[in-house]
Protein backbone atom coordinates (compact mmCIF):
# COMPACT_ATOMS: atom_id res chain seq x y z
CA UNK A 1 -26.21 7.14 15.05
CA UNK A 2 -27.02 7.56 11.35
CA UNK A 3 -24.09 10.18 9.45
CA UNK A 4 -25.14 11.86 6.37
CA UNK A 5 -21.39 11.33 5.14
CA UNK A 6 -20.51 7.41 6.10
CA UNK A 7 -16.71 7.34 6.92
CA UNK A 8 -14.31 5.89 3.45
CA UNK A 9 -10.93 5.18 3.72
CA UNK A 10 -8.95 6.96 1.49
CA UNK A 11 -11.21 10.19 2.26
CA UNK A 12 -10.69 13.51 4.42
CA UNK A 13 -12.95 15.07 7.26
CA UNK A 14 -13.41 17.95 9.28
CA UNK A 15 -14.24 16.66 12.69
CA UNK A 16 -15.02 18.64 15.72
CA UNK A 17 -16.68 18.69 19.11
CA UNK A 18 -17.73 20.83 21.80
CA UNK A 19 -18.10 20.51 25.63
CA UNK A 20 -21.96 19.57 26.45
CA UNK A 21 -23.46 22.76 27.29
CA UNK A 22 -20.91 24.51 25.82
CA UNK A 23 -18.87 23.85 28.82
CA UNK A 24 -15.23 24.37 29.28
CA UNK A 25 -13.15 21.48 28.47
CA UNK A 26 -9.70 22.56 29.04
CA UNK A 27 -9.42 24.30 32.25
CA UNK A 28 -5.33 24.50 32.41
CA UNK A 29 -2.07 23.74 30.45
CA UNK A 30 -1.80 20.07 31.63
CA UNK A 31 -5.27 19.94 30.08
CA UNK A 32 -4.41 21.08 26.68
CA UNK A 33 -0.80 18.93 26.81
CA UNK A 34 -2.93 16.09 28.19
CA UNK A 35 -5.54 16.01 24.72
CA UNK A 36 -2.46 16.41 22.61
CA UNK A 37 -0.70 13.06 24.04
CA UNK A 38 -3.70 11.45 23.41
CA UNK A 39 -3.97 12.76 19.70
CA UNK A 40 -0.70 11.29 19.37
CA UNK A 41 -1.67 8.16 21.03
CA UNK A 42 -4.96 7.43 20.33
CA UNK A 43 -3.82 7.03 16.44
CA UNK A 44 -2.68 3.51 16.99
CA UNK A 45 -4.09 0.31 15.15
CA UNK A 46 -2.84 -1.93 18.06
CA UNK A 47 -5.65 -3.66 19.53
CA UNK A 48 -3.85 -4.02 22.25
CA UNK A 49 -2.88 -0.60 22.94
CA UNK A 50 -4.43 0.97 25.71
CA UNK A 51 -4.42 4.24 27.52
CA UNK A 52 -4.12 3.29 30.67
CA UNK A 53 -0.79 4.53 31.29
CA UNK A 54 -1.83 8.01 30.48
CA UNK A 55 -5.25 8.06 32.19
CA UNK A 56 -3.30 6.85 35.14
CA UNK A 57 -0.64 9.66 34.79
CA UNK A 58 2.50 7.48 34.15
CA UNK A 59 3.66 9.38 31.45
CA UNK A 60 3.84 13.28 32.58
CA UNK A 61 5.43 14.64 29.05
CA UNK A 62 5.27 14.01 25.79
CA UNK A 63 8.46 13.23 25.01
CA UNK A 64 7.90 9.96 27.32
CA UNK A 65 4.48 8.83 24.72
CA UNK A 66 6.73 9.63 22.02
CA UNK A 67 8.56 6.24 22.78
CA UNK A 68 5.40 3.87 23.07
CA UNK A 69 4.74 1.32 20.18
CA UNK A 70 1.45 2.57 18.81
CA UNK A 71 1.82 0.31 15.83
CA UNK A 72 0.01 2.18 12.44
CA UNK A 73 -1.63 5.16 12.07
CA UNK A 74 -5.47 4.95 11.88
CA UNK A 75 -5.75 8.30 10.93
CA UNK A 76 -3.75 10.79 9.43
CA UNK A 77 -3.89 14.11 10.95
CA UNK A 78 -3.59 17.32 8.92
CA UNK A 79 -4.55 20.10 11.21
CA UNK A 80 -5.83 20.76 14.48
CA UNK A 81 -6.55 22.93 17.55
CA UNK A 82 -8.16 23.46 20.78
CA UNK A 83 -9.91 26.32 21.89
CA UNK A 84 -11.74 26.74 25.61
CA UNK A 85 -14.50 24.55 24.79
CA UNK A 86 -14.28 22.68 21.43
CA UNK A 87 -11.65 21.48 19.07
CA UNK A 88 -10.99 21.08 15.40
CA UNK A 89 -9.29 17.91 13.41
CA UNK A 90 -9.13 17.50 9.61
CA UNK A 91 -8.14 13.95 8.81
CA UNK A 92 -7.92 11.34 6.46
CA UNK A 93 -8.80 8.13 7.29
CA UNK A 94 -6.47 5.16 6.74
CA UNK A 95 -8.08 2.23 7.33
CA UNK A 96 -12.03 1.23 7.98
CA UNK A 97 -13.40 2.17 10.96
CA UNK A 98 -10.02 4.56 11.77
CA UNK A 99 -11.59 7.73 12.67
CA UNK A 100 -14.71 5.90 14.79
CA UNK A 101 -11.92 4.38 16.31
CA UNK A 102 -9.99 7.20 16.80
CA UNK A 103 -12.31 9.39 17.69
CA UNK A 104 -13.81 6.99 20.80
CA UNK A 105 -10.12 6.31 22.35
CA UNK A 106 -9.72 10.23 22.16
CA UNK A 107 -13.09 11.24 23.85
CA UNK A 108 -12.81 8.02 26.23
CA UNK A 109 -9.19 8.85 26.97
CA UNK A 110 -10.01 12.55 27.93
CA UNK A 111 -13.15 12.32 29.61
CA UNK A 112 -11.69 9.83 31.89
CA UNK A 113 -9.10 12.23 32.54
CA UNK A 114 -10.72 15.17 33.20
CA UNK A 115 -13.55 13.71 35.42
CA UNK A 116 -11.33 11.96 37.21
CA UNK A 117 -8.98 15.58 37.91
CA UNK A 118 -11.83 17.93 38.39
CA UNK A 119 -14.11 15.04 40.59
CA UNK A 120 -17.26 14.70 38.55
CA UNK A 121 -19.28 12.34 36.41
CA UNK A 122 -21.22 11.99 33.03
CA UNK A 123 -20.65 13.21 29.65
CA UNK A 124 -18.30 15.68 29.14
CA UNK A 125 -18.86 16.85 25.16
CA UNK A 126 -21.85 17.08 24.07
CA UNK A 127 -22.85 13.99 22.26
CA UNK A 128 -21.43 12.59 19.19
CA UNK A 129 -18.57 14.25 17.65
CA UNK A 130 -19.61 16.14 14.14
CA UNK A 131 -18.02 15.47 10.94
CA UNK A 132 -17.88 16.76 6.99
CA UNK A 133 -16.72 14.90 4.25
CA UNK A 134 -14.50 17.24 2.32
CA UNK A 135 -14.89 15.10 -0.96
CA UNK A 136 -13.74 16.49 -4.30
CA UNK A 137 -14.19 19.91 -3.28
CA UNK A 138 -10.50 21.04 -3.29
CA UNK A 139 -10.87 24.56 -2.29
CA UNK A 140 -12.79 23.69 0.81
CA UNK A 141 -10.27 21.46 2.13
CA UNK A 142 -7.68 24.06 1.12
CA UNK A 143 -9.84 26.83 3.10
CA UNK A 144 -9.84 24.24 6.08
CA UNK A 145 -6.08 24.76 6.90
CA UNK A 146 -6.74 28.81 7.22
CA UNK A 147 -10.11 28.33 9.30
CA UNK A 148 -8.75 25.96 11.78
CA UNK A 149 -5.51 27.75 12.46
CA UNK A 150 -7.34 31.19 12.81
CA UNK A 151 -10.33 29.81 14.81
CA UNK A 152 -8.29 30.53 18.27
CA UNK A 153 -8.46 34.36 17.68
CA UNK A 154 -12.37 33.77 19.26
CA UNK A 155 -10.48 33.62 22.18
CA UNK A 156 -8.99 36.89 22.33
CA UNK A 157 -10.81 38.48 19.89
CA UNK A 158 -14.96 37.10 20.41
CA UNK A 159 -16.24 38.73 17.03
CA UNK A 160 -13.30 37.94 14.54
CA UNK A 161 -15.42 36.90 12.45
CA UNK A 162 -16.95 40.12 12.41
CA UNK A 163 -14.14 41.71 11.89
CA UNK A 164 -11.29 39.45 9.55
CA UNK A 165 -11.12 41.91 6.82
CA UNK A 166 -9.87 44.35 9.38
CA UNK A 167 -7.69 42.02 11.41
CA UNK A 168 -4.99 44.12 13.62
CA UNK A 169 -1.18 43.49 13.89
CA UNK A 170 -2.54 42.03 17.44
CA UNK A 171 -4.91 39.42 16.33
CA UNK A 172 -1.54 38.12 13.79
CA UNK A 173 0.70 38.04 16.75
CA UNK A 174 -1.77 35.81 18.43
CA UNK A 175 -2.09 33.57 15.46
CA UNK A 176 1.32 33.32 16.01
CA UNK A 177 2.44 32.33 19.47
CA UNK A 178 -1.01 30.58 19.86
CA UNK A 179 1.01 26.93 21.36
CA UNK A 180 -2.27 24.94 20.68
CA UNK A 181 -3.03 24.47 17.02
CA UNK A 182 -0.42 22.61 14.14
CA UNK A 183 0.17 26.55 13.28
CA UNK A 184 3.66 26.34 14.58
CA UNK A 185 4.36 23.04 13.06
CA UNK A 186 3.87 24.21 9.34
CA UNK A 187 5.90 27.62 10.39
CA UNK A 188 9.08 25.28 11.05
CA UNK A 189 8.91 25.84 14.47
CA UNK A 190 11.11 22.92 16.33
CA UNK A 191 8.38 20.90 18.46
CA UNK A 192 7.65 17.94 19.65
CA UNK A 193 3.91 18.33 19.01
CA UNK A 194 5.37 18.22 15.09
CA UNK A 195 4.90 14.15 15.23
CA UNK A 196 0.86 14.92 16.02
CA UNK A 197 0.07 15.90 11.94
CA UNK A 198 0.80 13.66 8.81
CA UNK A 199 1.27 16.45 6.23
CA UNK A 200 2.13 14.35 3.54
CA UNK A 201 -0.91 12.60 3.09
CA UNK A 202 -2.33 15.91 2.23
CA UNK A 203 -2.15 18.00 -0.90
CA UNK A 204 0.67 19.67 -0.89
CA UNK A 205 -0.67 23.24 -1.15
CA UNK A 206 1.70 25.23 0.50
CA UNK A 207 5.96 25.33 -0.76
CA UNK A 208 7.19 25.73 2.43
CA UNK A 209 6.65 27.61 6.12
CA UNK A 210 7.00 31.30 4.28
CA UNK A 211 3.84 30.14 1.80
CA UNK A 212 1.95 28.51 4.82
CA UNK A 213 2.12 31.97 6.76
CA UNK A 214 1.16 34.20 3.55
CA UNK A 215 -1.93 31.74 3.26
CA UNK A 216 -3.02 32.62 6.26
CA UNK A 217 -2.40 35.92 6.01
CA UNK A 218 -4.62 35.84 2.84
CA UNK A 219 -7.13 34.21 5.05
CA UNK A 220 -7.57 36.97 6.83
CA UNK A 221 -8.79 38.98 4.21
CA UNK A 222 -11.38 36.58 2.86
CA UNK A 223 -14.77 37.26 3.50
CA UNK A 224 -15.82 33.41 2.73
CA UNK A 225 -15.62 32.09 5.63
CA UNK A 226 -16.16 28.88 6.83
CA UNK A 227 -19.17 28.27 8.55
């Protein structure tokens, strides 16, 4: 398939995905721990690297795929979450052809997973996985770390977006203890999801985890939102 924005090394992109139909794609908490493993392991630039041991359930935790030999990073991952149906990434891309690469061991890895649990066939997101180049356009890619990490408040709270300029002590506490997103990674919070993201391949926009949480604080209050 053509791309308007032709993946560079060296560049950053927002890359997301939904279930096809809008489906739900995680259905449990093994689900959600299962896509992050693979996050972790599908950024390997071993060709001989498969994910066979995780499809096939060897590896239960994530401590345990924390000790495989991936080799190099393909990618480098500066935020992410998972909602009920889609997901979020922005990356960087570290050598050519990383994030196609990336990207297909990911959906592969998952799909294969979760038909293979649940008992069905076919395609489980919905086609090819979108992307935007972020380019020169600092601000945007600056914006990117507040949209992604508030995005899971459409899970409590449906119209957020509606109403962010009048976001409740509630919809922060979410934010918060929300376990699926790099939120708690940049907050200091001891994890071993931590070795999923490769902050410092990004711009280093925020001077520590007290900075990081008044950005997205500020986020909340700004009514250009990402679309």
């Amino acid at each position: 398939m053509f791309r308007k924005d032709p993946f560079i090394t060296g560049e950053y992109y927002h890359l997301y995905n939904r279930g096809v139909d809008k489906r739900v794609i995680f259905k449990s908490k093994n689900d959600y721990e299962r896509f992050l493993m693979l996050l972790f392991v599908s950024n390997s630039n071993l060709k001989s690297f498969r994910l066979d041991n995780l499809v096939n359930r060897q590896h239960k935790i994530f401590n345990e795929v924390l000790i495989l030999d991936k080799g190099e990073s393909i990618v480098s991952i500066g935020a992410w979450c998972l909602m009920t149906n889609h997901f979020h990434l922005l990356v960087r891309q570290e050598v050519d052809g990383g994030i196609t690469k990336f990207m297909r061991k990911l959906g592969v890895g998952y799909s294969m997973y979760f038909n293979i649990k649940y008992q069905r066939a076919g395609a489980l997101f919905g086609g090819l996985f979108k992307s935007k180049l972020i380019g020169t356009d600092d601000n945007y890619m600056r914006q990117l770390f507040g949209y992604i990490h508030i995005n899971p408040l459409e899970i409590e709270f449906p119209e957020w977006k509606d109403k962010i300029n009048q976001s409740s002590i509630n919809m922060r506490k979410f934010i918060e203890s929300y376990r699926y997103s790099s939120y708690l990674d940049y907050v200091g919070t001891d994890r071993v999801e931590k070795s999923i993201i490769n902050p410092g391949n990004f711009p280093d926009y925020f001077q520590g985890s007290k900075s990081f949480i008044e950005f997205v604080e500020n986020y909340f209050i700004n009514d250009d939102l990402i679309s």
